[in-house]
Protein backbone atom coordinates (compact mmCIF):
# COMPACT_ATOMS: atom_id res chain seq x y z
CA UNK A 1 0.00 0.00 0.00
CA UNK A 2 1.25 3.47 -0.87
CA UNK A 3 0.46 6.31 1.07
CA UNK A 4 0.65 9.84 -0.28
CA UNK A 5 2.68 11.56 1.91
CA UNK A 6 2.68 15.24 2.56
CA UNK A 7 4.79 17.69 4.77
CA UNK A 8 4.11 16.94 9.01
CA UNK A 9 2.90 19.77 10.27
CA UNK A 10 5.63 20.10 13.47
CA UNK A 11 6.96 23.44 12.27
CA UNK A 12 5.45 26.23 9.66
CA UNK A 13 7.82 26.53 6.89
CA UNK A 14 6.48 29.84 5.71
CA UNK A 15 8.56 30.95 2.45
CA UNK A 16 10.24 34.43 2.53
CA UNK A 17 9.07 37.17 0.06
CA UNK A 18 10.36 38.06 -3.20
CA UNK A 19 9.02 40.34 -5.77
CA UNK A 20 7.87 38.11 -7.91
CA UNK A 21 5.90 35.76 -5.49
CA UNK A 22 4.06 38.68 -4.96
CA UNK A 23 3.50 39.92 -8.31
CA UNK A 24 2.64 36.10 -8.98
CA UNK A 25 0.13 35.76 -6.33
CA UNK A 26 -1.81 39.11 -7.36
CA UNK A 27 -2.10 38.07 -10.64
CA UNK A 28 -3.27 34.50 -9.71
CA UNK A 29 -6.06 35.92 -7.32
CA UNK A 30 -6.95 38.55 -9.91
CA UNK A 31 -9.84 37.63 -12.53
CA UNK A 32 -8.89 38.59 -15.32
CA UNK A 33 -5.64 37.74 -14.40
CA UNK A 34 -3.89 40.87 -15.83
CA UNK A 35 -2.90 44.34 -14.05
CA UNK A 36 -1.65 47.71 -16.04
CA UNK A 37 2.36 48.03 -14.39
CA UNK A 38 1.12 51.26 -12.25
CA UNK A 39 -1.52 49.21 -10.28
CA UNK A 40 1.43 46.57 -10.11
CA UNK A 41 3.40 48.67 -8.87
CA UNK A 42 0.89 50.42 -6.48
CA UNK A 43 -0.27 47.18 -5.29
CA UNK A 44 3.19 45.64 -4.21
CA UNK A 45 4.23 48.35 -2.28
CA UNK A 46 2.89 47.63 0.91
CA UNK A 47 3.86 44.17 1.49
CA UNK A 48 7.83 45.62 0.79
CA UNK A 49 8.63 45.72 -2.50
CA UNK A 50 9.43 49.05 -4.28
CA UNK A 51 8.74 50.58 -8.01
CA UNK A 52 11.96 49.72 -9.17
CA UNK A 53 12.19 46.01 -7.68
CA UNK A 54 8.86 45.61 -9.08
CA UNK A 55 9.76 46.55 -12.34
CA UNK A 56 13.11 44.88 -12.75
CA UNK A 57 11.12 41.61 -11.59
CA UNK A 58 8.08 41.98 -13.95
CA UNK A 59 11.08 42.47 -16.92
CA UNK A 60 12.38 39.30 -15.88
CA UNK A 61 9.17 37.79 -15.79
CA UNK A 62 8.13 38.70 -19.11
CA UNK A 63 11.52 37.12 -19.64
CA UNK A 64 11.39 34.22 -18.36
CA UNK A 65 7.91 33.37 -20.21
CA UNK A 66 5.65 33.78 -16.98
CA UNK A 67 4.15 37.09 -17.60
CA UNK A 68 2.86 38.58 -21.05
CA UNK A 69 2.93 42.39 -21.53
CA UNK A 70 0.70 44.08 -23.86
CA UNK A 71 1.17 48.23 -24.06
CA UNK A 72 1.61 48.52 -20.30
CA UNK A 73 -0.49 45.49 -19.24
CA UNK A 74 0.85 42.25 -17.42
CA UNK A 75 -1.14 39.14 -17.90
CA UNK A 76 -0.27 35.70 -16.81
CA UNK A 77 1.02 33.37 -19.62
CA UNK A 78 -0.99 30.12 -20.45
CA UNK A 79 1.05 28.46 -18.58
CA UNK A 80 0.29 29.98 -15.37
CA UNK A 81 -3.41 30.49 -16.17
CA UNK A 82 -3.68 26.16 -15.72
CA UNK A 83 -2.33 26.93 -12.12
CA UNK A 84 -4.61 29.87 -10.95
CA UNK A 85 -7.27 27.33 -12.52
CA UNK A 86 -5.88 24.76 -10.15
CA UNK A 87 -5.33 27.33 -7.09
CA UNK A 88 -9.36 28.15 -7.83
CA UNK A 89 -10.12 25.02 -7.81
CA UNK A 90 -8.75 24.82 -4.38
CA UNK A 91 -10.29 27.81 -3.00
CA UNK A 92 -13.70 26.74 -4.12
CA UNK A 93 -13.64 23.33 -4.72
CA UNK A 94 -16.86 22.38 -6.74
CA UNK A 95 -18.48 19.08 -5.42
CA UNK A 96 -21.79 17.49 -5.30
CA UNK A 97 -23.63 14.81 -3.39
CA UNK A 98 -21.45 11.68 -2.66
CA UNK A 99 -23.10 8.35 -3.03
CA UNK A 100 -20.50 5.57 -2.06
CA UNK A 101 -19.11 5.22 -5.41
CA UNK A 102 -15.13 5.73 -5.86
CA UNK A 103 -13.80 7.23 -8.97
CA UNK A 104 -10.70 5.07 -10.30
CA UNK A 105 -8.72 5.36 -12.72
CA UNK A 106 -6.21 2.69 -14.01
CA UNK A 107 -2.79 3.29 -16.33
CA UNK A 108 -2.64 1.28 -19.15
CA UNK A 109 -0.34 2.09 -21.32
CA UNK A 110 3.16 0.67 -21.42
CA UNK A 111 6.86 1.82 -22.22
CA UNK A 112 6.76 5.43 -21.04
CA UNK A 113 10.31 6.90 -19.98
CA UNK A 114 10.65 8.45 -16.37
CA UNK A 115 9.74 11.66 -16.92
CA UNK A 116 6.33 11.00 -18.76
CA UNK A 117 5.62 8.68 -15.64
CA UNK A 118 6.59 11.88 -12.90
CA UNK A 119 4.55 14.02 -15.17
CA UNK A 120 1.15 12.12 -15.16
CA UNK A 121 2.00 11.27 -11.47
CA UNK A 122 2.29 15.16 -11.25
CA UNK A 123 -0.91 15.25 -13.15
CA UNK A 124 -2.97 12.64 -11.42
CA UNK A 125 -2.30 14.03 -8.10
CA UNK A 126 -3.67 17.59 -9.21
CA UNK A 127 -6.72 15.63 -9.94
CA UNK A 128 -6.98 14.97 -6.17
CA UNK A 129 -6.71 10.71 -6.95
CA UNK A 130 -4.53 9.09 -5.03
CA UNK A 131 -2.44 6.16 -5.77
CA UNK A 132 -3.53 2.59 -4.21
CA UNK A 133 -0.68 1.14 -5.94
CA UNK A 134 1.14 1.20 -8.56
CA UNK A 135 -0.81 2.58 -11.54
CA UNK A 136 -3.85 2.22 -9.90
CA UNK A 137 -5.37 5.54 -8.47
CA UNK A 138 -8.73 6.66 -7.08
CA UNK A 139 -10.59 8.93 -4.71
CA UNK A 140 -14.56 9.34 -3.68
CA UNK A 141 -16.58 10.45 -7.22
CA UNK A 142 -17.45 13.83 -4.95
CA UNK A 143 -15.82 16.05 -7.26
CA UNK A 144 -18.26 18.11 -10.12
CA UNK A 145 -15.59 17.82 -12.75
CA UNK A 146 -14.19 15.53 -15.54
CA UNK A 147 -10.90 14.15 -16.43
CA UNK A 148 -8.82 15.66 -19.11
CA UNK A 149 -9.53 13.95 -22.55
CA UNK A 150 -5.87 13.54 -23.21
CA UNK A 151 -6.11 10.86 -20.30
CA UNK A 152 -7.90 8.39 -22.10
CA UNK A 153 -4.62 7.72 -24.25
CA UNK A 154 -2.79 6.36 -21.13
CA UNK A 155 -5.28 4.62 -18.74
CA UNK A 156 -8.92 3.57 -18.13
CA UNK A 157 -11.48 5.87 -15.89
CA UNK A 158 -14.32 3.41 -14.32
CA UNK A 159 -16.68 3.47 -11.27
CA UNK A 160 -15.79 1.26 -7.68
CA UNK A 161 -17.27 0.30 -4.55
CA UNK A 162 -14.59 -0.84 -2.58
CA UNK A 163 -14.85 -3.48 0.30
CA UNK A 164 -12.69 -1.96 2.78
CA UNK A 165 -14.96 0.93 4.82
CA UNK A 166 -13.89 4.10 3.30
CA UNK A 167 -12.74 5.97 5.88
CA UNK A 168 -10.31 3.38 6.59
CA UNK A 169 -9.61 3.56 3.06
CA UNK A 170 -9.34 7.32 2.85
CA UNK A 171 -6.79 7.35 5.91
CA UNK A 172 -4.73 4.76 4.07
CA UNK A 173 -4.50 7.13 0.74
CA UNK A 174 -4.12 10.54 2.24
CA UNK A 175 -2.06 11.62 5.69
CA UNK A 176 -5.47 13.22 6.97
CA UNK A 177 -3.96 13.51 10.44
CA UNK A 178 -0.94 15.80 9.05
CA UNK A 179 -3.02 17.75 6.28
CA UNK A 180 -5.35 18.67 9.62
CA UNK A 181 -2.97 18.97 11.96
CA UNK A 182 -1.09 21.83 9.80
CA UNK A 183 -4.16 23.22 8.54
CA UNK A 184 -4.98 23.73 12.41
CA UNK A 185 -1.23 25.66 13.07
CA UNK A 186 -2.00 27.58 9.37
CA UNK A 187 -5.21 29.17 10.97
CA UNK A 188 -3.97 30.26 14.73
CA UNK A 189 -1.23 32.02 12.96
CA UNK A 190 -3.01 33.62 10.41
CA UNK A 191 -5.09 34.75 13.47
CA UNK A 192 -2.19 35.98 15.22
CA UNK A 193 0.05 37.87 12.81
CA UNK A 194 0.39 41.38 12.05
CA UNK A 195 1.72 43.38 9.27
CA UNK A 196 0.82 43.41 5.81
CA UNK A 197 4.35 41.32 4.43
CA UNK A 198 3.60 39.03 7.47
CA UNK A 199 0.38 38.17 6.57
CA UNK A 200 0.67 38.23 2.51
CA UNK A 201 3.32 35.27 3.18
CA UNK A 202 1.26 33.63 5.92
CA UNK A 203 -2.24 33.42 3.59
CA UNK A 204 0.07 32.17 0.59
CA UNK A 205 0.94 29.64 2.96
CA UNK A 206 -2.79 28.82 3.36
CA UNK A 207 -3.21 28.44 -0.72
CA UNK A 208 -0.25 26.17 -0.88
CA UNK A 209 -1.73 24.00 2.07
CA UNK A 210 -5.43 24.17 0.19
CA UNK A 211 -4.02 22.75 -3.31
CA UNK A 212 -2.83 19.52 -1.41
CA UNK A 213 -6.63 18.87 0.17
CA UNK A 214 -8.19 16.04 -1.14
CA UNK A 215 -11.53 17.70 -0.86
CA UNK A 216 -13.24 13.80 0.68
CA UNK A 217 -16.91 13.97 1.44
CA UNK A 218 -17.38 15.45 4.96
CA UNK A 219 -18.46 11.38 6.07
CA UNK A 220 -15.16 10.78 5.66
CA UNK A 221 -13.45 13.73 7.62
CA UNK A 222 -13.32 14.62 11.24
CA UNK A 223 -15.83 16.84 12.85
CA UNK A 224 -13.21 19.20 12.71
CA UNK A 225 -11.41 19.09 9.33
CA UNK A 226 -10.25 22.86 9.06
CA UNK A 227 -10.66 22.58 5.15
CA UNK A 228 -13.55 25.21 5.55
CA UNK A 229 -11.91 26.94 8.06
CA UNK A 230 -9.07 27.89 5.95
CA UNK A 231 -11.90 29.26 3.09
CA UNK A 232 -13.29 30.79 4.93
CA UNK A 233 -10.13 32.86 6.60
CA UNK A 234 -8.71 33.39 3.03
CA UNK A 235 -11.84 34.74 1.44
CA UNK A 236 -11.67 37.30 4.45
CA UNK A 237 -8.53 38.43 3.29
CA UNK A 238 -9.51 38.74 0.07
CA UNK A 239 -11.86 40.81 1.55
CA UNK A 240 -9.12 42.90 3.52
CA UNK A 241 -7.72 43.16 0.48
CA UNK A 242 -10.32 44.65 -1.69
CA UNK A 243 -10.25 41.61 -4.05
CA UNK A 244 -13.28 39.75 -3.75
């Protein structure tokens, strides 16, 4: 049995500023995700980066392929557009009614090098599935979305009801205990710091944390799974923000 493992939640490993983490997560909360370089600017300042950091980091960012620029816009390249899909997808996960079935999908195909086997890993896990075992992964069918077409080249999608009680199951697939745990430390500090640099890098934190939950059906979480919890606190700094 393999478990997905994720970081223990002993100590907050918060990461440090820089000016283009913060241009980054602007953009990604912004809808559209695009900004003209004097709102950039104006909107970076107060969590401690100045006009001409910001602009020597957006120029390396258009650089570098992760920004476009248009006249004296800044939009987020395709690339990154697939994450802020993902990071939305996180914030407001979109689910429905779970009736006991498991969603599973199976790897077929054969001769693949290493890196197109990390990649669909990569991509499996973004899908919130989980791996039983080898080329076998699944998760409850909770989740109001489909899989990528593209998917169908490499494996088989079908419907399960597995014997073993699923939240005995879901414990064996996902470190529930840790995600929780950490989600718990993520919200007391976000209660507890001050300052707006403090708190920019402390409700990034929160996103990062939110992309890794599995998003189960509440019958299969403890009475007090903080996944709402942390929502809820991030949409209020949205709200602090001004960016609903």
């Amino acid at each position: 049995m393999r478990t997905n493992q994720a970081e223990q939640p002993d100590q907050l490993e918060l990461r440090p500023l820089s000016a283009r983490s913060v241009v980054l997560s602007l953009l990604l909360g912004a809808h559209p995700p695009e900004l003209p370089v004097k709102e950039l600017v104006r909107r970076v300042e107060p969590f401690g980066v100045g006009g001409s950091t910001a602009r020597a980091a957006l120029s390396r960012m258009v650089a570098a392929g992760d920004l476009r620029r248009t006249d004296t816009v800044h939009r987020l390249s395709d690339r990154l557009l697939e994450r802020q899909r993902r990071q939305d997808d996180a914030v407001h996960p979109r689910t429905r009614a779970w009736d006991g079935d498991w969603e599973m999908f199976v790897i077929t195909a054969t001769g693949r090098g290493p890196a197109e086997r990390a990649d669909l890993r990569t991509r499996l896990a973004a899908l919130r599935l989980a791996e039983l075992r080898e080329g076998v992964w699944l998760r409850p069918a909770n989740l109001s979305r489909s899989l990528p077409d593209d998917l169908g080249q490499v494996g088989e999608r079908c419907a399960a009801r597995p014997e073993r009680p699923a939240a005995e199951l879901a414990a064996a697939l996902w470190p529930l205990d840790a995600w929780a745990a950490k989600g718990r430390a993520l919200l007391a500090h976000t209660a507890r710091v001050d300052g707006p640099a403090d708190r920019f890098t402390a409700f990034a934190a929160v996103v990062r944390h939110l992309l890794a939950d599995p998003v189960l059906p509440a019958e299969l979480l403890s009475a007090d799974w903080p996944g709402g919890a942390l929502r809820t606190a991030y949409a209020d700094y949205r709200r602090e923000l001004g960016t609903p």
